[in-house]
Protein backbone atom coordinates (compact mmCIF):
# COMPACT_ATOMS: atom_id res chain seq x y z
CA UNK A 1 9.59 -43.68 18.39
CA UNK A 2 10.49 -43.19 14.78
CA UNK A 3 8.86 -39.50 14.19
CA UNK A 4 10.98 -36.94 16.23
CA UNK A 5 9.81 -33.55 14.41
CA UNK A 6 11.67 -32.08 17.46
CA UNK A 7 15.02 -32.52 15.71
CA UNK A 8 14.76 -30.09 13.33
CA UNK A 9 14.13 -27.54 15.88
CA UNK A 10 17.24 -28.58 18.14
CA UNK A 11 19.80 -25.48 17.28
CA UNK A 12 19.38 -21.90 15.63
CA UNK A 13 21.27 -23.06 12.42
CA UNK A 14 19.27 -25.95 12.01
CA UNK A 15 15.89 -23.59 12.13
CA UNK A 16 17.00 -21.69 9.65
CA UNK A 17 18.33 -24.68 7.35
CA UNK A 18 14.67 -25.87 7.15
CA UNK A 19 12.62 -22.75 7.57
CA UNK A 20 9.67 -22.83 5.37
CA UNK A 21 8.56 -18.99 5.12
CA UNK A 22 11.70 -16.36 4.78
CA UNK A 23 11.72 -12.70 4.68
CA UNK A 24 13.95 -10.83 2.25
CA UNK A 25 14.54 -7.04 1.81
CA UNK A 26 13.73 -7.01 -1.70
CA UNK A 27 9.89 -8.26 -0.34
CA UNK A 28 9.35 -5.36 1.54
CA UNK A 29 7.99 -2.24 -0.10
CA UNK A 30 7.87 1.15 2.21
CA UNK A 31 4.66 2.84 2.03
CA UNK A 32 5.61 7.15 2.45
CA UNK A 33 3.39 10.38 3.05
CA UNK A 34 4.46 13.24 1.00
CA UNK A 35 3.15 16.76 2.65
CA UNK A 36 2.81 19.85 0.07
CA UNK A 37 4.55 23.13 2.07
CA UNK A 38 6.93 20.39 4.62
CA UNK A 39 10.28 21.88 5.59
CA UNK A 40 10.76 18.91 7.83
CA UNK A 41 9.29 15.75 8.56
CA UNK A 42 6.15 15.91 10.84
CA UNK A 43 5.82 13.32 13.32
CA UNK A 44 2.38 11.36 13.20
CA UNK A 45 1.20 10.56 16.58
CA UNK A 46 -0.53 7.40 16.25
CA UNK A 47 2.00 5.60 14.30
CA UNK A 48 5.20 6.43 16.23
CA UNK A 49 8.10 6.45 13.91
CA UNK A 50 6.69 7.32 10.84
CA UNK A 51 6.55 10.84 9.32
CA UNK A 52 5.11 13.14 6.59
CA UNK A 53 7.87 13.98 4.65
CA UNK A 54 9.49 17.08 3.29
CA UNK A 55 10.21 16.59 -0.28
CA UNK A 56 13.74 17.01 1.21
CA UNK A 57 13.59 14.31 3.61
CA UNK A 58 11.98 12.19 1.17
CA UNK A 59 14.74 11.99 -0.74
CA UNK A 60 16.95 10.74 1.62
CA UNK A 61 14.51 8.11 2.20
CA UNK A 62 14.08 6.91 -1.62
CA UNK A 63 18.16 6.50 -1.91
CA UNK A 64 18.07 4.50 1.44
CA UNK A 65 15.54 2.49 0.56
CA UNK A 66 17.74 1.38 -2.67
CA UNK A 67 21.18 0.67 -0.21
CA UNK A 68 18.53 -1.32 1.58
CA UNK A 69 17.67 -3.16 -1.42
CA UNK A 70 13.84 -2.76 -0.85
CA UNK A 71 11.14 -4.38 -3.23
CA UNK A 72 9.89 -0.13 -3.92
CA UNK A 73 7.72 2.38 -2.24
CA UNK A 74 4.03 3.47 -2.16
CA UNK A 75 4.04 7.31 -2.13
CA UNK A 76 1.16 9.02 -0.47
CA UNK A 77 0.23 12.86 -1.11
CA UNK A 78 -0.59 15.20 1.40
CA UNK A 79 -2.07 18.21 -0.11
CA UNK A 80 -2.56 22.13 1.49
CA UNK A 81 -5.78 22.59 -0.52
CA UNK A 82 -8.71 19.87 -1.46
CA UNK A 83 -11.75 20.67 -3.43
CA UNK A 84 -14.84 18.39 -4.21
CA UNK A 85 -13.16 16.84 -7.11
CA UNK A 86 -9.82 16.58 -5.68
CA UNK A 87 -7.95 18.10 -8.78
CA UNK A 88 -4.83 18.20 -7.27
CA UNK A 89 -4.50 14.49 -7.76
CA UNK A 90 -4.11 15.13 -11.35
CA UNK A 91 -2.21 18.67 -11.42
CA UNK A 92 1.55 17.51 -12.86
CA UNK A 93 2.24 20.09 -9.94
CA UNK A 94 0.48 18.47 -7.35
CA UNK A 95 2.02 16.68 -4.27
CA UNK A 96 2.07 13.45 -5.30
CA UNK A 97 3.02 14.25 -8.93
CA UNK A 98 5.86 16.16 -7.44
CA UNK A 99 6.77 13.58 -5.47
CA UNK A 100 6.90 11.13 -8.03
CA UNK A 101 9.44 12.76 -9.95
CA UNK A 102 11.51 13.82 -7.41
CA UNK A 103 11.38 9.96 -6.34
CA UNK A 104 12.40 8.89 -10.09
CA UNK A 105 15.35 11.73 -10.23
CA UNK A 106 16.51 10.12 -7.11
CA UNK A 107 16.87 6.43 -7.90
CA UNK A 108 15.92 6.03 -11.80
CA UNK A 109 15.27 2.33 -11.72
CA UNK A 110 17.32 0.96 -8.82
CA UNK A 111 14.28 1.12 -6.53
CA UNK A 112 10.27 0.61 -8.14
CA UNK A 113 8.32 3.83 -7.69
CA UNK A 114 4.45 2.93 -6.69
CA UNK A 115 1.75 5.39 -6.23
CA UNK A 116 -1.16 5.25 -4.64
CA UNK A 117 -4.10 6.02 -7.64
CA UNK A 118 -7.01 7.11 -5.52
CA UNK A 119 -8.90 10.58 -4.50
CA UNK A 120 -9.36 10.37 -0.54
CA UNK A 121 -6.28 12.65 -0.18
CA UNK A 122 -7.30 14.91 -2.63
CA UNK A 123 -10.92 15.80 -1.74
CA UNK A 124 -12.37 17.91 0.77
CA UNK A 125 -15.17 15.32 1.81
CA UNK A 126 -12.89 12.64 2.12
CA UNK A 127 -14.33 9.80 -0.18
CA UNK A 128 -12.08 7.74 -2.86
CA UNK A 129 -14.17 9.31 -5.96
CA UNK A 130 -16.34 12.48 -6.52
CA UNK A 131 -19.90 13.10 -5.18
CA UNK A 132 -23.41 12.86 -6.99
CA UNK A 133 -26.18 15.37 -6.37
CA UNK A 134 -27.75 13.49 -3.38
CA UNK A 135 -24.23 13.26 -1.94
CA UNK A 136 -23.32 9.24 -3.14
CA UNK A 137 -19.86 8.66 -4.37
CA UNK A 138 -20.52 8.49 -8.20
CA UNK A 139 -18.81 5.10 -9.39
CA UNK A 140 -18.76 5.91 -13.09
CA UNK A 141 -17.58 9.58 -13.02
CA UNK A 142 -14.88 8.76 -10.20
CA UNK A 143 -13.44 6.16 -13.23
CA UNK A 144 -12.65 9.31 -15.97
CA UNK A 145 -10.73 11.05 -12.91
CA UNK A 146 -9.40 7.98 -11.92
CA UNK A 147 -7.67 7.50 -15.78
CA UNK A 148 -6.42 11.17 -15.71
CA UNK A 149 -4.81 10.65 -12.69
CA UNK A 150 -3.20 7.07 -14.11
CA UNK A 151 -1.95 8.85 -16.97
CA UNK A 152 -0.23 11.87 -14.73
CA UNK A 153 1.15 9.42 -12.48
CA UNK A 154 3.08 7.78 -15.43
CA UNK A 155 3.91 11.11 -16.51
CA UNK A 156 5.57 11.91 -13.51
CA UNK A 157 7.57 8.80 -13.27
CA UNK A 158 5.92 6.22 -11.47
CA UNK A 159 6.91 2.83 -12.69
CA UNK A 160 3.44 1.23 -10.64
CA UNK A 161 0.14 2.77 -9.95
CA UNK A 162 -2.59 1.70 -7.37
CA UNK A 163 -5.79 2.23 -7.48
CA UNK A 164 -6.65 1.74 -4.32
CA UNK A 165 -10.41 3.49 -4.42
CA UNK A 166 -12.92 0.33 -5.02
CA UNK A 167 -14.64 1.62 -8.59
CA UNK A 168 -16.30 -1.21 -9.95
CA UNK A 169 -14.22 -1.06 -13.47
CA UNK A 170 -11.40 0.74 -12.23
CA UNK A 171 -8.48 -1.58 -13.45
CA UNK A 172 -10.02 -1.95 -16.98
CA UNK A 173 -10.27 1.96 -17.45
CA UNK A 174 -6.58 2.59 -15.94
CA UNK A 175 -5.20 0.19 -18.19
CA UNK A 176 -6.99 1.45 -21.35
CA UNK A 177 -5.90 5.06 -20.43
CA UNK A 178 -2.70 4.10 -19.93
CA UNK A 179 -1.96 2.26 -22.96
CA UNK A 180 -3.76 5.16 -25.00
CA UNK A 181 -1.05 7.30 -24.46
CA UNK A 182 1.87 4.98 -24.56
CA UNK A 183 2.29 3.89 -21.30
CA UNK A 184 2.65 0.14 -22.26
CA UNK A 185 5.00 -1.18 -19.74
CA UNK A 186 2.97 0.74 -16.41
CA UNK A 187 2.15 -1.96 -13.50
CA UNK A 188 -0.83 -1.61 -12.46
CA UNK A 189 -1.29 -2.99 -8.80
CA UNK A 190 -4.78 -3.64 -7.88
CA UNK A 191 -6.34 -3.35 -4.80
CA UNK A 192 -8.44 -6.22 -5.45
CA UNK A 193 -9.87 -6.97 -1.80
CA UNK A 194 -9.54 -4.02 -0.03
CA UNK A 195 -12.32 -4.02 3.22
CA UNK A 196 -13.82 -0.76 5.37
CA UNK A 197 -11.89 -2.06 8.08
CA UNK A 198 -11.32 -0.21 11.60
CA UNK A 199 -7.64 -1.10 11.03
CA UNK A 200 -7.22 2.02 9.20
CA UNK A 201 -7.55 4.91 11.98
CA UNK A 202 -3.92 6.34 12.13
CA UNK A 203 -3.33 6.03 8.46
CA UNK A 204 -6.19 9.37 8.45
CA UNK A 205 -4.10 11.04 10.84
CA UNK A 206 -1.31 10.53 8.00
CA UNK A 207 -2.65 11.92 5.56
CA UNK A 208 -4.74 14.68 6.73
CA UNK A 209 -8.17 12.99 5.83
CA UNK A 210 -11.04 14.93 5.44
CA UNK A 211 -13.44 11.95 5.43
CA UNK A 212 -17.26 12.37 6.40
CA UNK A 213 -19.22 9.64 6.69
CA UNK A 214 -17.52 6.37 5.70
CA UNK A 215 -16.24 4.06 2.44
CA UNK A 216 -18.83 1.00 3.52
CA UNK A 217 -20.92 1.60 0.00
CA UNK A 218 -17.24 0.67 -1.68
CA UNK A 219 -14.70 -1.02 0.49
CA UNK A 220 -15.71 -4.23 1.23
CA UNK A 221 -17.73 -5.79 4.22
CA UNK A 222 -15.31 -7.20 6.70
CA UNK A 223 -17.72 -10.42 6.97
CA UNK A 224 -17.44 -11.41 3.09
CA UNK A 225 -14.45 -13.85 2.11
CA UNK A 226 -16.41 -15.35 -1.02
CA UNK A 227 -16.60 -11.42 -2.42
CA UNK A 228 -13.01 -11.32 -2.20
CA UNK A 229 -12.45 -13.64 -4.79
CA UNK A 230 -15.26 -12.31 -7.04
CA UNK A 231 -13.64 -8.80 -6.82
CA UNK A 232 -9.81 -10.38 -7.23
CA UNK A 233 -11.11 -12.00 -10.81
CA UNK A 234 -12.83 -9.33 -12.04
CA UNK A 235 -9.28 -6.88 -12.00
CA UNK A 236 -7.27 -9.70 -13.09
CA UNK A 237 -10.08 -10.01 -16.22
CA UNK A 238 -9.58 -6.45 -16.48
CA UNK A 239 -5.37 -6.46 -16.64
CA UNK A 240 -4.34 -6.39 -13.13
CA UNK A 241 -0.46 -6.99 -13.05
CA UNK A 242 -0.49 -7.44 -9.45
CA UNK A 243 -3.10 -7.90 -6.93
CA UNK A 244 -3.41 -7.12 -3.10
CA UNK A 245 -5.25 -7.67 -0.07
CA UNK A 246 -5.41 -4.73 2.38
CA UNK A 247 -5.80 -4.67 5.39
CA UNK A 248 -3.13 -7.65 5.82
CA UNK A 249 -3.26 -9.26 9.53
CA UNK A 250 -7.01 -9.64 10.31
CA UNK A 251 -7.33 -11.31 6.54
CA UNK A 252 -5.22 -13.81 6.49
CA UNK A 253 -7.45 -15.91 4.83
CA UNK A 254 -8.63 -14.00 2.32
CA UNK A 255 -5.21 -13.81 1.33
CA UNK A 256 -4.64 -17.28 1.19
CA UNK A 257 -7.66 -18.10 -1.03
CA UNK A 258 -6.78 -15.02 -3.30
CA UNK A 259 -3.37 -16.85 -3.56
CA UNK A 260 -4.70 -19.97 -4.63
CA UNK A 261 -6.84 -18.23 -7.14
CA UNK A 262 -4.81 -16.15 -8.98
CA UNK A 263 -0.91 -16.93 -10.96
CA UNK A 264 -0.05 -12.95 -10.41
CA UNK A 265 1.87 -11.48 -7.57
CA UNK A 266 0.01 -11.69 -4.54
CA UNK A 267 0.30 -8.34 -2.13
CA UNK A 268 -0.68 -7.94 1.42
CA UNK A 269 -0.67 -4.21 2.79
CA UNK A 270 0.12 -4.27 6.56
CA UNK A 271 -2.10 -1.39 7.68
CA UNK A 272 -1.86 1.58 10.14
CA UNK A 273 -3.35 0.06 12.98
CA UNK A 274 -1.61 -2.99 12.91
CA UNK A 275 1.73 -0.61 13.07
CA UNK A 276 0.15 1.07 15.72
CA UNK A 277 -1.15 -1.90 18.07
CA UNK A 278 2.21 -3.44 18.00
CA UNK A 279 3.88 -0.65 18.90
CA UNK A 280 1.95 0.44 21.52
CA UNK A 281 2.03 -2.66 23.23
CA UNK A 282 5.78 -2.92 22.77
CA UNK A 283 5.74 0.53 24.36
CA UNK A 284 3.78 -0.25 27.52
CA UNK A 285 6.73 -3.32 27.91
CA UNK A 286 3.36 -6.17 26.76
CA UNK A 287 5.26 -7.93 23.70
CA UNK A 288 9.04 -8.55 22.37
CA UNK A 289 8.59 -5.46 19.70
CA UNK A 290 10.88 -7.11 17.24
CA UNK A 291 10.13 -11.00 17.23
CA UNK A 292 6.02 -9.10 16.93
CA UNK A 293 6.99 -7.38 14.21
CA UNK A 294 8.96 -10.81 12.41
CA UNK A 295 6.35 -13.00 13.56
CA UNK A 296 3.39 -10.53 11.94
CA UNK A 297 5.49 -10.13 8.94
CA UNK A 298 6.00 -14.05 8.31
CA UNK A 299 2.78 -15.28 8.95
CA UNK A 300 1.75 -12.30 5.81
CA UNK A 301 4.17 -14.19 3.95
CA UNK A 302 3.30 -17.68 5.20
CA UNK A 303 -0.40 -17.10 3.97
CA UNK A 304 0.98 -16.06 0.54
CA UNK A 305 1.63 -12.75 0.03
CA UNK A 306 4.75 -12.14 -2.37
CA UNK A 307 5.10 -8.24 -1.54
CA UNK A 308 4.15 -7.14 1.96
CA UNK A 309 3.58 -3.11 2.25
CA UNK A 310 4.60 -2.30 5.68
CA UNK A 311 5.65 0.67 7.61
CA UNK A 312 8.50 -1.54 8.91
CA UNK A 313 10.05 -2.42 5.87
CA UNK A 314 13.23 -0.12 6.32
CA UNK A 315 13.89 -1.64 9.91
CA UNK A 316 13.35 -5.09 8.99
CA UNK A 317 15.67 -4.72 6.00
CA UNK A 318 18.54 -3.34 8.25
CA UNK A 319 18.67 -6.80 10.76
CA UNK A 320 17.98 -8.69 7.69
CA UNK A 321 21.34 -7.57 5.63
CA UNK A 322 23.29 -7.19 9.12
């Protein structure tokens, strides 16, 4: 027998001499909710572990995410008040604005800021963009908000902004408002393939949603791969720095074709409910809660994601640099 692929499996040290797929801290970027009035961190209950912050307490987290040597964070608002046009998303005194700076103040440019560029938090009906007359989330009047909100992002500090809403046009109206004012050297990381998945369930209990009804007439149907790539090209045509698939786990291949589209960065959001199905099985004693969590994490990198957003990314980076 001349083919013995069973050698190169024989010890620990030789598995990791010719491992293929390898996590690094520096991959990893934390996504963190930001709650408006927060004198502590509030527990959410279907993602065990992870918080709304305190300004305070976020803090602490930005300047251990840089000893951790994390690739950034995605910073999430979570407003008191909402209104129809969600107008806090662009006050320099909302939540997220707030947050930004404070983030920026904490690390400078020893950790990458990233903000999520989208209205769900902000409005009291939920959707990622404001409402027409008969109730349909306008596409073309959600874009002027959505440049506003680009440009007081920057403002505020953020070195990366996401839009993360869907708008047909968003990246090319982001990046124009952007550069009108200056802010040349912004990343813009597109949600390019973002789908109305199920997977996101406790990520509303994180951030307070107000939704009604549902994002199916802008996120993408979970049955379409082909789309993917149609949406993916259209933001890179438009000046996407960096693109992403969201959810992560359940489109796997998505993310591999988007991969072999595209030269950008490739990222891959690991979503609420995956957090919250491996923990819960870990809980009731089902899985090895660690090895899940490396195994889920490596098989997002495997299929060709660069950056993986995960709630995770702190704990993984502490057994990776032990």
């Amino acid at each position: 027998m001349i083919e013995r692929p069973r050698r190169l499996r024989s010890s620990a040290a030789m598995r990791r001499l010719v491992r293929e797929t390898r996590l690094a801290p520096s991959q990893l970027v934390l996504p963190m909710f930001v709650a408006e009035g927060a004198s502590e961190p509030r527990p959410i209950t279907s993602m065990p572990g992870v918080v709304q912050h305190s300004r305070e307490s976020a803090k602490k987290a930005y300047a251990e995410a840089v000893e951790l040597g994390l690739g950034g964070v995605m910073l999430f608002g979570v407003p008191e008040s909402k209104d129809a046009q969600g107008s806090g998303a662009c006050d320099p005194a909302g939540i997220l604005n707030v947050a930004i700076a404070d983030a920026r103040a904490e690390v400078g440019d020893d950790l990458l800021v990233m903000s999520d560029l989208c209205l769900d938090e902000f409005t009291d009906h939920g959707h990622c963009g404001v409402l027409d007359d008969q109730g349909r989330v306008d596409n073309d009047a959600t874009l002027q908000i959505y440049g506003q909100m680009a440009v007081a992002q920057a403002a505020a500090g953020a070195h990366v902004v996401a839009p993360s809403g869907m708008m047909d046009g968003q990246v090319a109206v982001i990046r124009a408002a952007l550069d009108e004012v200056g802010h040349l050297d912004t990343v813009v990381l597109a949600y390019a393939a973002k789908y109305a998945s199920a997977f996101y369930g406790p990520f509303r209990e994180a951030v307070d949603s107000s939704l009604q009804g549902d994002r199916r007439t802008y996120q993408q149907d979970p049955a379409n791969r082909r789309e993917a790539l149609r949406e993916t090209l259209l933001d890179v045509e438009q000046g996407a720095d960096i693109v992403m698939v969201k959810p992560a786990m359940s489109y796997l291949d998505v993310l591999a074709d988007v991969r072999a589209a595209v030269d950008l960065p490739v990222a891959a959001y690991q979503v609420s409910g995956e957090y919250a199905m491996i923990e819960a099985a870990a809980a009731q004693g089902w899985i090895d809660r660690d090895r899940a969590i490396d195994e889920s994490l490596v098989s997002i990198r495997r299929a060709g994601a660069d950056i993986v957003l995960t709630y995770w990314a702190a704990e993984v980076a502490r057994r990776l640099t032990r």
